[in-house]
C-alpha atoms as a PDB file:
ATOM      1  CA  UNK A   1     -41.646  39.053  10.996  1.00  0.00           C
ATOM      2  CA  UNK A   2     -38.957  38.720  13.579  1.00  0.00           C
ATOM      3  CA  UNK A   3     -36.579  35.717  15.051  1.00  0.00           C
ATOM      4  CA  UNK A   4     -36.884  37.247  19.135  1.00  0.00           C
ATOM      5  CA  UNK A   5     -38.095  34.737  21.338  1.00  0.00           C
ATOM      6  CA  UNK A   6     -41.445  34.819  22.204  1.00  0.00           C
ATOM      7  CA  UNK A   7     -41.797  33.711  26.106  1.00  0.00           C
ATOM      8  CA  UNK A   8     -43.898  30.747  25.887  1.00  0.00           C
ATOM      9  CA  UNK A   9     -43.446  29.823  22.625  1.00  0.00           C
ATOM     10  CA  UNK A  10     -40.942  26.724  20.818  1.00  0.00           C
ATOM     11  CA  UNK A  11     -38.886  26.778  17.896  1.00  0.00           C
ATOM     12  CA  UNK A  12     -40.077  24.143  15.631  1.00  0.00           C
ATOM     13  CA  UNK A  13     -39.148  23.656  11.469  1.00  0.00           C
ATOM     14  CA  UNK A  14     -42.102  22.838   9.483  1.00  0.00           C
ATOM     15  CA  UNK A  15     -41.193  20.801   6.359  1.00  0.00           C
ATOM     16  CA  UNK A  16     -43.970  20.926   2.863  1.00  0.00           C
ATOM     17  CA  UNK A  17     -43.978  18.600   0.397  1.00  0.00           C
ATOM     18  CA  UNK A  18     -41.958  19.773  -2.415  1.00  0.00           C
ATOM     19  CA  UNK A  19     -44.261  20.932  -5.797  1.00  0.00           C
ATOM     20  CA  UNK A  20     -43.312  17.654  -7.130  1.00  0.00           C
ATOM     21  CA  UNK A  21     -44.098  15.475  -4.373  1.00  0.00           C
ATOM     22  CA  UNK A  22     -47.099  13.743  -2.358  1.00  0.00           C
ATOM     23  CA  UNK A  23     -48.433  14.863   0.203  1.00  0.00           C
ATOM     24  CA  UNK A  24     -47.330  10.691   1.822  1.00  0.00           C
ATOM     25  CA  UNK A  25     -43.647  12.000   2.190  1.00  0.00           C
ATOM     26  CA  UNK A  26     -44.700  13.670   4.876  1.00  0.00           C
ATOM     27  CA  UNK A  27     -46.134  10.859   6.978  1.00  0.00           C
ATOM     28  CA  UNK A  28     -43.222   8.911   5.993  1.00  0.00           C
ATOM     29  CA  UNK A  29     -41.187  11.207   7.915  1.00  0.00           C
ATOM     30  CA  UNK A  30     -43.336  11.199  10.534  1.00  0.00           C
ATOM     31  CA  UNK A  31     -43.455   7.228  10.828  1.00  0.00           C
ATOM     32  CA  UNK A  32     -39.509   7.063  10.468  1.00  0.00           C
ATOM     33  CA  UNK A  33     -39.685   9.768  13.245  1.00  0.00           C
ATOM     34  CA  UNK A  34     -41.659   7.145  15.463  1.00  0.00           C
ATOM     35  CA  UNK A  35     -39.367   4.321  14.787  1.00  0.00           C
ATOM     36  CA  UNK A  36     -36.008   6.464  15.529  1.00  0.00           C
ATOM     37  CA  UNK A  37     -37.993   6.348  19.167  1.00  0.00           C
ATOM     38  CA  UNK A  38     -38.777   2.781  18.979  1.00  0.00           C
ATOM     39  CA  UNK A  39     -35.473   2.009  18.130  1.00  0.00           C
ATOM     40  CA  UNK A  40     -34.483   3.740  21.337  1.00  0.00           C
ATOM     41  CA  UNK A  41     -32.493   6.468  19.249  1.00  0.00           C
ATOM     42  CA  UNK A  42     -32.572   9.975  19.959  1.00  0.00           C
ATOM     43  CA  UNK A  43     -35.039  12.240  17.790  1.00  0.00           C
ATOM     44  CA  UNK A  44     -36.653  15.735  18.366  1.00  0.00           C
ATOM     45  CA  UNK A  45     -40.515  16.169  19.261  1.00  0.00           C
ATOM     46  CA  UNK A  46     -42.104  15.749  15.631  1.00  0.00           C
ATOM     47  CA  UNK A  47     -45.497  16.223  14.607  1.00  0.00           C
ATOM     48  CA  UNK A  48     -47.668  15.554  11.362  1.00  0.00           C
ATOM     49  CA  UNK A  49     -50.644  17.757   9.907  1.00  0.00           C
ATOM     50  CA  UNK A  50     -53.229  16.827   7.746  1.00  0.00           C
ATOM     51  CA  UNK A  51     -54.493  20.023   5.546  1.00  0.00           C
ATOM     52  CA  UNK A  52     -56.986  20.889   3.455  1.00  0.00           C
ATOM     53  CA  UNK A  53     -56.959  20.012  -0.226  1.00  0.00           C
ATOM     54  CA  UNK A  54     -55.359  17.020   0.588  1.00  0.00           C
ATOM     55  CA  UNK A  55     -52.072  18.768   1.475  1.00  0.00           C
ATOM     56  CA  UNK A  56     -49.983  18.117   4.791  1.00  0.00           C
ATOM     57  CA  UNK A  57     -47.018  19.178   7.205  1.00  0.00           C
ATOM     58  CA  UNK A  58     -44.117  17.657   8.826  1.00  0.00           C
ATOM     59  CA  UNK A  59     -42.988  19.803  11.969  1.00  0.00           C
ATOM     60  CA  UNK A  60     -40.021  18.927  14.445  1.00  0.00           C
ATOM     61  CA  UNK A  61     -38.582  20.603  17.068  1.00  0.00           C
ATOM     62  CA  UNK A  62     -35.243  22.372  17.021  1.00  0.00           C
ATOM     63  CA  UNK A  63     -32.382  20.713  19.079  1.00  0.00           C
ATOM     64  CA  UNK A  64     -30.618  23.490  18.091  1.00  0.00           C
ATOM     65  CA  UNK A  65     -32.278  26.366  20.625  1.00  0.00           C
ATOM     66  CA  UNK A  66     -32.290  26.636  24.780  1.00  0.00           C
ATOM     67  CA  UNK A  67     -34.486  29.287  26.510  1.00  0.00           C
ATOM     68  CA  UNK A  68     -33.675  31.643  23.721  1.00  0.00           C
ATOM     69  CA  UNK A  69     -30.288  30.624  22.963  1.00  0.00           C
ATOM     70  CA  UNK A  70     -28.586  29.340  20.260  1.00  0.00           C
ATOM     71  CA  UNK A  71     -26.282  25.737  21.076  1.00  0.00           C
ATOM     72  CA  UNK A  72     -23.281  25.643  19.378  1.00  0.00           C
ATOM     73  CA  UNK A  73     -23.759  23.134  16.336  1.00  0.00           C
ATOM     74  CA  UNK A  74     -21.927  21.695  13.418  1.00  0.00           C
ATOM     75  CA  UNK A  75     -22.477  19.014  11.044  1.00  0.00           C
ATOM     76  CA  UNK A  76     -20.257  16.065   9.996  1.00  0.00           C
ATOM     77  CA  UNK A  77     -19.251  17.799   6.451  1.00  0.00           C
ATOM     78  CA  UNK A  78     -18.334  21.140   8.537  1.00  0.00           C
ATOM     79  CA  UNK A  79     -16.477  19.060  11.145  1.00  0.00           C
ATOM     80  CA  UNK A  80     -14.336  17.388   8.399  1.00  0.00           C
ATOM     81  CA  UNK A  81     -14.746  19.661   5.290  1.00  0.00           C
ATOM     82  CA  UNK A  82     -16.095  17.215   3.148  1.00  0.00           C
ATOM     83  CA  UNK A  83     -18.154  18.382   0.265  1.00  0.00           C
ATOM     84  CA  UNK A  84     -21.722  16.591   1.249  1.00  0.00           C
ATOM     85  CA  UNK A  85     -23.528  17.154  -2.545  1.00  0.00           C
ATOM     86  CA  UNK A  86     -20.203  14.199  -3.611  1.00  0.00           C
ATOM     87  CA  UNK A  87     -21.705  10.809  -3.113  1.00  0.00           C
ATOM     88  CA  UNK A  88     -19.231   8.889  -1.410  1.00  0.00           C
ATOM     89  CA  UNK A  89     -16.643  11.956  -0.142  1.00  0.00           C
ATOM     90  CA  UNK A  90     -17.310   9.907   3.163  1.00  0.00           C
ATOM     91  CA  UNK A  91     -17.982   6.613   4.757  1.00  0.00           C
ATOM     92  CA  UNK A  92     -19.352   5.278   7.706  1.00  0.00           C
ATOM     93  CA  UNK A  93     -15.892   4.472   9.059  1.00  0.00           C
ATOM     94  CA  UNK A  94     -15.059   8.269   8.838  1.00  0.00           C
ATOM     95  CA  UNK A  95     -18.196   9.222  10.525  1.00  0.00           C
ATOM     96  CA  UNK A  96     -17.412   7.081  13.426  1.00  0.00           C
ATOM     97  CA  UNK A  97     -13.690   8.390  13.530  1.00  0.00           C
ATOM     98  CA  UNK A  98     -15.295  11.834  12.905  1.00  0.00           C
ATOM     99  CA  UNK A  99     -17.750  11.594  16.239  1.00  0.00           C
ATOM    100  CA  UNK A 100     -14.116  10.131  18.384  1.00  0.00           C
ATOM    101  CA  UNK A 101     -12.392  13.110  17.279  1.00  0.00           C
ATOM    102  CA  UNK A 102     -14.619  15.482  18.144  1.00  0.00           C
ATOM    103  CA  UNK A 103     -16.814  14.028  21.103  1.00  0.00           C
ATOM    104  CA  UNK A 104     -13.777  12.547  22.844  1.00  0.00           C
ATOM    105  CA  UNK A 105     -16.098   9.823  24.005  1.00  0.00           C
ATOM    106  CA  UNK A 106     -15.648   5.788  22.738  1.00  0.00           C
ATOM    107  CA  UNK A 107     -19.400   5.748  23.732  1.00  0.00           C
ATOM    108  CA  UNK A 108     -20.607   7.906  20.864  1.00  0.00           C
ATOM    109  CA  UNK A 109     -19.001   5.549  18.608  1.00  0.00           C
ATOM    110  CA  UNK A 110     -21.623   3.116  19.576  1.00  0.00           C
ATOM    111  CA  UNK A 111     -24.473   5.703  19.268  1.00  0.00           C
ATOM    112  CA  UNK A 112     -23.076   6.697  15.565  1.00  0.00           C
ATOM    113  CA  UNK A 113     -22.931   2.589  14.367  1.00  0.00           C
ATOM    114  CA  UNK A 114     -26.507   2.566  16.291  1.00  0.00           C
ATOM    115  CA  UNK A 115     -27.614   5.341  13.664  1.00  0.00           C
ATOM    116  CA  UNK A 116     -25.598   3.697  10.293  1.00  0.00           C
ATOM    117  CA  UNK A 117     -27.690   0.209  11.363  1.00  0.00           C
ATOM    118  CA  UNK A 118     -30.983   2.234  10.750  1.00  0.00           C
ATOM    119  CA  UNK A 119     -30.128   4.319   7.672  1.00  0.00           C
ATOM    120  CA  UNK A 120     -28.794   0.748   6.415  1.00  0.00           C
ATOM    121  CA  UNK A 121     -32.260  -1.141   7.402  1.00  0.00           C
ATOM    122  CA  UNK A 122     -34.960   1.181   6.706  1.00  0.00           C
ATOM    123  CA  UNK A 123     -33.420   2.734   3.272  1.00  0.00           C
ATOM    124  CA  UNK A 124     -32.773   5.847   4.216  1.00  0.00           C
ATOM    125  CA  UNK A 125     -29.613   6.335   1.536  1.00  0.00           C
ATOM    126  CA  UNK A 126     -29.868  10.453   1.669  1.00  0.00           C
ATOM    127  CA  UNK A 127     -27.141   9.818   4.043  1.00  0.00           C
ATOM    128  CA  UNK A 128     -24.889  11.964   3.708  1.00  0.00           C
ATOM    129  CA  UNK A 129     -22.333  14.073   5.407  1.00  0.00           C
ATOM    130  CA  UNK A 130     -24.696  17.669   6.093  1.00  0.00           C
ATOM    131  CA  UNK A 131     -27.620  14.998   7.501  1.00  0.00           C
ATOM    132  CA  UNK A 132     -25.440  14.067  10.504  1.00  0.00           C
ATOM    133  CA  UNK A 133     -24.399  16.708  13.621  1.00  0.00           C
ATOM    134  CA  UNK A 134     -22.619  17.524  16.732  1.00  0.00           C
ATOM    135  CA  UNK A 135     -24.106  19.783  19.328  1.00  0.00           C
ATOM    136  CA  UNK A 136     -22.315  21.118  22.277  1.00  0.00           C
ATOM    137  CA  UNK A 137     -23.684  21.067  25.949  1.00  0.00           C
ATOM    138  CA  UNK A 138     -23.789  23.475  28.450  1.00  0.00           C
ATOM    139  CA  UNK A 139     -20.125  22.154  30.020  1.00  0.00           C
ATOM    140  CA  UNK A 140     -18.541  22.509  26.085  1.00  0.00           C
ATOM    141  CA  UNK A 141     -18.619  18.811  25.613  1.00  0.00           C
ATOM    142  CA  UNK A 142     -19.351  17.547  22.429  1.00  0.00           C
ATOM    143  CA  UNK A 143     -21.955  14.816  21.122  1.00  0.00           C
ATOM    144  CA  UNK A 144     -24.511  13.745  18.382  1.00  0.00           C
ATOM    145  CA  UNK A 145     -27.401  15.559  18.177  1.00  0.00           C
ATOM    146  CA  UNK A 146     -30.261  13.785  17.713  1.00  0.00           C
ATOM    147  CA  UNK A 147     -31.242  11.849  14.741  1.00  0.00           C
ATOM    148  CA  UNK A 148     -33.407  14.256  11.713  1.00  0.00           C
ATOM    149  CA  UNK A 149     -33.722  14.549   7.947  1.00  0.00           C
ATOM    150  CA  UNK A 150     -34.271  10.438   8.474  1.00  0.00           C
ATOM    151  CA  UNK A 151     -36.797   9.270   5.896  1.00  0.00           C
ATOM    152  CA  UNK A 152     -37.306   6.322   2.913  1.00  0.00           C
ATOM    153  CA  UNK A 153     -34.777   7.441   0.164  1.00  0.00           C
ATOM    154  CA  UNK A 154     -33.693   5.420  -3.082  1.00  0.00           C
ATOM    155  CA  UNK A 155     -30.499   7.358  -2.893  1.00  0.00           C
ATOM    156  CA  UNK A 156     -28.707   8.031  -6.057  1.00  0.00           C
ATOM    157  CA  UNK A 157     -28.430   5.234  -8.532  1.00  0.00           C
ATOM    158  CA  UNK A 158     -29.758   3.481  -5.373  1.00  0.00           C
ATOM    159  CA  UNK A 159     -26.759   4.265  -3.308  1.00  0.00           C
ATOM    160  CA  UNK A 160     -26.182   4.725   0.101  1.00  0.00           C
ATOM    161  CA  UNK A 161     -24.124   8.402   0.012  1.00  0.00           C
ATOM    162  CA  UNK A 162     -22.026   6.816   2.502  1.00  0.00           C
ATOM    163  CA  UNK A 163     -20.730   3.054   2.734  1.00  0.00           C
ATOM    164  CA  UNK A 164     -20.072   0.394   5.004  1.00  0.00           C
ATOM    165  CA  UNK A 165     -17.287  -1.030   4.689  1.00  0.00           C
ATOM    166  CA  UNK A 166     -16.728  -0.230   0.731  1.00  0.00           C
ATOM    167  CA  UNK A 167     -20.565  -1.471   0.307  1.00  0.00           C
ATOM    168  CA  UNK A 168     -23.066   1.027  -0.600  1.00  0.00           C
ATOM    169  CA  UNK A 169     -25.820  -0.595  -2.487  1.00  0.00           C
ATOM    170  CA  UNK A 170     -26.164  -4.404  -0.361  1.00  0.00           C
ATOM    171  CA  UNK A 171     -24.978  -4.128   2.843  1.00  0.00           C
ATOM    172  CA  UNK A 172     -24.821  -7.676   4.704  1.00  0.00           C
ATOM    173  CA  UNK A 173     -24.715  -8.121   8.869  1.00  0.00           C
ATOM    174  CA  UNK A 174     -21.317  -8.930   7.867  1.00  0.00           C
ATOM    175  CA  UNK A 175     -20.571  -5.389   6.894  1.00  0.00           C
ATOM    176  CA  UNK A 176     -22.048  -4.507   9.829  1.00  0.00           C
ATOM    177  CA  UNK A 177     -20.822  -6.378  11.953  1.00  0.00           C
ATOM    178  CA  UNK A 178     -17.143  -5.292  10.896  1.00  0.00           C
ATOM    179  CA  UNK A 179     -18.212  -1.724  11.250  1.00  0.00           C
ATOM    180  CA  UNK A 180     -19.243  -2.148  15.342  1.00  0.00           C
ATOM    181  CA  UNK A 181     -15.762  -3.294  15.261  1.00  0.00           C
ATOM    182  CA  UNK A 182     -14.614   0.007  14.048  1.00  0.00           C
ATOM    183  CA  UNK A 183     -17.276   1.654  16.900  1.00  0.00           C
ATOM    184  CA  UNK A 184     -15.704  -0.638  19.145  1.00  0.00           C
ATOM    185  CA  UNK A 185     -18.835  -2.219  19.490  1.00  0.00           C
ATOM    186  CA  UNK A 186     -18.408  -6.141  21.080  1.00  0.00           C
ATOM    187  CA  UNK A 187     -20.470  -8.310  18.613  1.00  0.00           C
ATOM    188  CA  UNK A 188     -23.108  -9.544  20.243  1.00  0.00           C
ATOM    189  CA  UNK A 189     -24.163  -6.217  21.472  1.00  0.00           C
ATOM    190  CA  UNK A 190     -23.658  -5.175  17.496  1.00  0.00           C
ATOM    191  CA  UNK A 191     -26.107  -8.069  16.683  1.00  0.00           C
ATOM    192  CA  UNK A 192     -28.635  -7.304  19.353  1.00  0.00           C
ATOM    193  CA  UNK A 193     -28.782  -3.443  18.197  1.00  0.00           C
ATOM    194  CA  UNK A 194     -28.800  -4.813  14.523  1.00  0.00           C
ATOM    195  CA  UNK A 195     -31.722  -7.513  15.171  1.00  0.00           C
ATOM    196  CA  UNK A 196     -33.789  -5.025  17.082  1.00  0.00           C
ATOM    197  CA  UNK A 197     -33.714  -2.186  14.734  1.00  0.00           C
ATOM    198  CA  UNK A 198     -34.883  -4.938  11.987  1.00  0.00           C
ATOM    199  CA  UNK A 199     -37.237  -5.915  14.439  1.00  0.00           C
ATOM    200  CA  UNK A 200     -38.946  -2.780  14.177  1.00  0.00           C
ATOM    201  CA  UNK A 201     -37.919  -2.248  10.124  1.00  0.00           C
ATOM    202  CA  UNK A 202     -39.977  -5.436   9.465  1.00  0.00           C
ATOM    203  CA  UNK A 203     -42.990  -3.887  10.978  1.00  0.00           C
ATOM    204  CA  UNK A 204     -43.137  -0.622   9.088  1.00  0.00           C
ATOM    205  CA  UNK A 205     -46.305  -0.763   7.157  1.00  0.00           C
ATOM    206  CA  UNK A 206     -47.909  -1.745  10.002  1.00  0.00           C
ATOM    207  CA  UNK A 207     -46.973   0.697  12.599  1.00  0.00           C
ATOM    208  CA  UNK A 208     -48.106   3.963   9.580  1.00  0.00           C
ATOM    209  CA  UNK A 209     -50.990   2.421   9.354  1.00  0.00           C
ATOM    210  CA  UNK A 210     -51.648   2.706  13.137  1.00  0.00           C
ATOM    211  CA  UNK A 211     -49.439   6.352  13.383  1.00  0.00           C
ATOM    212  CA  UNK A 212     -51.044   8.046   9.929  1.00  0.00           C
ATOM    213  CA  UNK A 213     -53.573   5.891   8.740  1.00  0.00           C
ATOM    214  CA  UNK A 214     -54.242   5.788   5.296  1.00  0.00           C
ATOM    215  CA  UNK A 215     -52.128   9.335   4.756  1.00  0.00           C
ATOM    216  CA  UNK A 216     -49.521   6.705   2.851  1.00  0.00           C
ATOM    217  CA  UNK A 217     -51.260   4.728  -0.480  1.00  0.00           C
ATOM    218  CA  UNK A 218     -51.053   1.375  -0.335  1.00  0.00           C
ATOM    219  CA  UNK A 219     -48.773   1.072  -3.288  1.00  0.00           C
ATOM    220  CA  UNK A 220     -46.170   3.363  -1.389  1.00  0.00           C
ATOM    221  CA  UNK A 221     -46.097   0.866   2.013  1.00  0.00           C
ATOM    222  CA  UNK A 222     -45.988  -1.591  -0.251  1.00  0.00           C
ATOM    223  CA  UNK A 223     -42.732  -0.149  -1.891  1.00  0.00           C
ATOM    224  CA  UNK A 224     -40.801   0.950   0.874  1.00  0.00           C
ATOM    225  CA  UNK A 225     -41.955  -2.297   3.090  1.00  0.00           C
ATOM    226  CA  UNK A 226     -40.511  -4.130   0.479  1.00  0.00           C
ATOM    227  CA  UNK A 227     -37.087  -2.090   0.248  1.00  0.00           C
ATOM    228  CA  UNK A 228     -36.909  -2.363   3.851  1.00  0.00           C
ATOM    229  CA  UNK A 229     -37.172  -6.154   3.824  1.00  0.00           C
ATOM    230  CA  UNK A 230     -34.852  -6.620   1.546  1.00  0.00           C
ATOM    231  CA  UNK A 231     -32.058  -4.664   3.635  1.00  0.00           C
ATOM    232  CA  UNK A 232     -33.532  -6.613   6.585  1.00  0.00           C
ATOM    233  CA  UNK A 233     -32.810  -9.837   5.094  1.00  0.00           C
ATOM    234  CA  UNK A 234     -29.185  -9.123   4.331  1.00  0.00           C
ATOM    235  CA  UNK A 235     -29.100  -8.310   8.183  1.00  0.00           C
ATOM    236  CA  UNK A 236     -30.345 -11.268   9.230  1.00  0.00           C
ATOM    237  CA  UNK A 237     -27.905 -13.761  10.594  1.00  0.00           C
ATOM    238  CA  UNK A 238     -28.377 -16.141   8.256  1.00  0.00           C
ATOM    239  CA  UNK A 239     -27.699 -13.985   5.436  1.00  0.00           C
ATOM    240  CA  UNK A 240     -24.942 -15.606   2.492  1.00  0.00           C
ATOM    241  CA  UNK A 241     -23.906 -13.078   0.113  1.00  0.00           C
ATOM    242  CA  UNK A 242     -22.086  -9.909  -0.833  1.00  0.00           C
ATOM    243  CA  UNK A 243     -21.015  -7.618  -3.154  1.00  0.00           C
ATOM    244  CA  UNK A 244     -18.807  -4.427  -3.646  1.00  0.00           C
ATOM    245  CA  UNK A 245     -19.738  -1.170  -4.754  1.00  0.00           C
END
């Protein structure tokens, strides 16, 4: 065994199901993978494998190698120090002061609120400090890496890890619209990123059907398809209602 480059050869993570899991989670993670890209947000090269015995594979590729090289990385709970296994040490509005502070760019504000939109509409509520990163570029500028460890999650207690706007459990459009204020994000581009990201939330059942079919149960689309509507219909513009963590 040996971590030299190999000329030729990629760096890729391969992800199992853990012993007390399906074999689905991995599709899941594949199909979240594929709406990251339809959502026009940045994710590695990721690939699913079906194996025998009914097991299967979730590979993506490492952002975090060049020709050989290591790029200098750190994640949000490094930048800031915060203790990512506490739910709540951080919320969205320190992320997007976070990714200011060290990217030095308003503009990766906007790709930050871009990212809390989809964690918000398609469940993903492992969000928490350690799952978010900066990488640096090859003139020492700062900016978000791309988008990984995204999949369905019921979070703890059902919590988002990190809230919007002092909501973790029922975020509204309101909530997120207050937040792109925060990203200096104008509001009507906030509602356009917000109503296309549901766009593509509403259609999740359909589009792992047509990425892994039948590797997810039926009872499983059904369940996260129905968590995901339910965040999608707070989003929606018509949406009355509220609540505080």
């Amino acid at each position: 065994f040996t971590t030299a480059v190999t000329p030729g050869l990629e760096a890729w993570l391969v992800k199992f199901p853990a012993k007390e899991e399906h074999a689905e989670v991995c599709a899941i993670e594949m199909v979240y993978a594929e709406c990251l890209r339809m959502c026009g947000i940045e994710t590695p090269d990721t690939q699913y494998f079906r194996l025998p015995d009914g097991l299967a594979a979730f590979a993506s590729k490492r952002f975090d190698r060049r020709d050989g090289l290591r790029i200098p990385m750190q994640s949000l709970s490094a930048f800031t120090g915060a203790n990512y296994r506490s739910p709540g040490v951080l919320d969205y509005v320190n992320f997007l002061r976070a990714t200011k502070m060290c990217t030095n760019d308003v503009r990766e504000m906007a790709v930050a609120f871009e990212r809390a939109v989809f964690n918000v509409a398609f469940n993903n509520r492992d969000d928490h400090p350690k799952n978010f990163a900066y990488i640096m570029s090859q003139d020492g500028q700062w900016k978000l890496s791309p988008a990984y460890d995204v999949t369905f999650c019921e979070g703890p207690g059902g919590y988002h890890q990190m809230d919007v706007m002092g909501e973790a459990l029922s975020i509204s459009r309101t909530q997120m619209l207050r937040l792109a204020e925060e990203a200096e994000v104008p509001e009507d581009v906030a509602g356009r990123m917000i109503d296309g990201i549901c766009d593509v939330a509403s259609r999740f059942a359909t589009i792992a059907e047509s990425i892994c079919p039948g590797a997810i149960t039926p009872d499983s689309l059904r369940m996260v398809q129905g968590c995901i509507d339910q965040n999608v219909a707070r989003l929606d513009r018509g949406y009355v209602g509220g609540g505080r963590r």
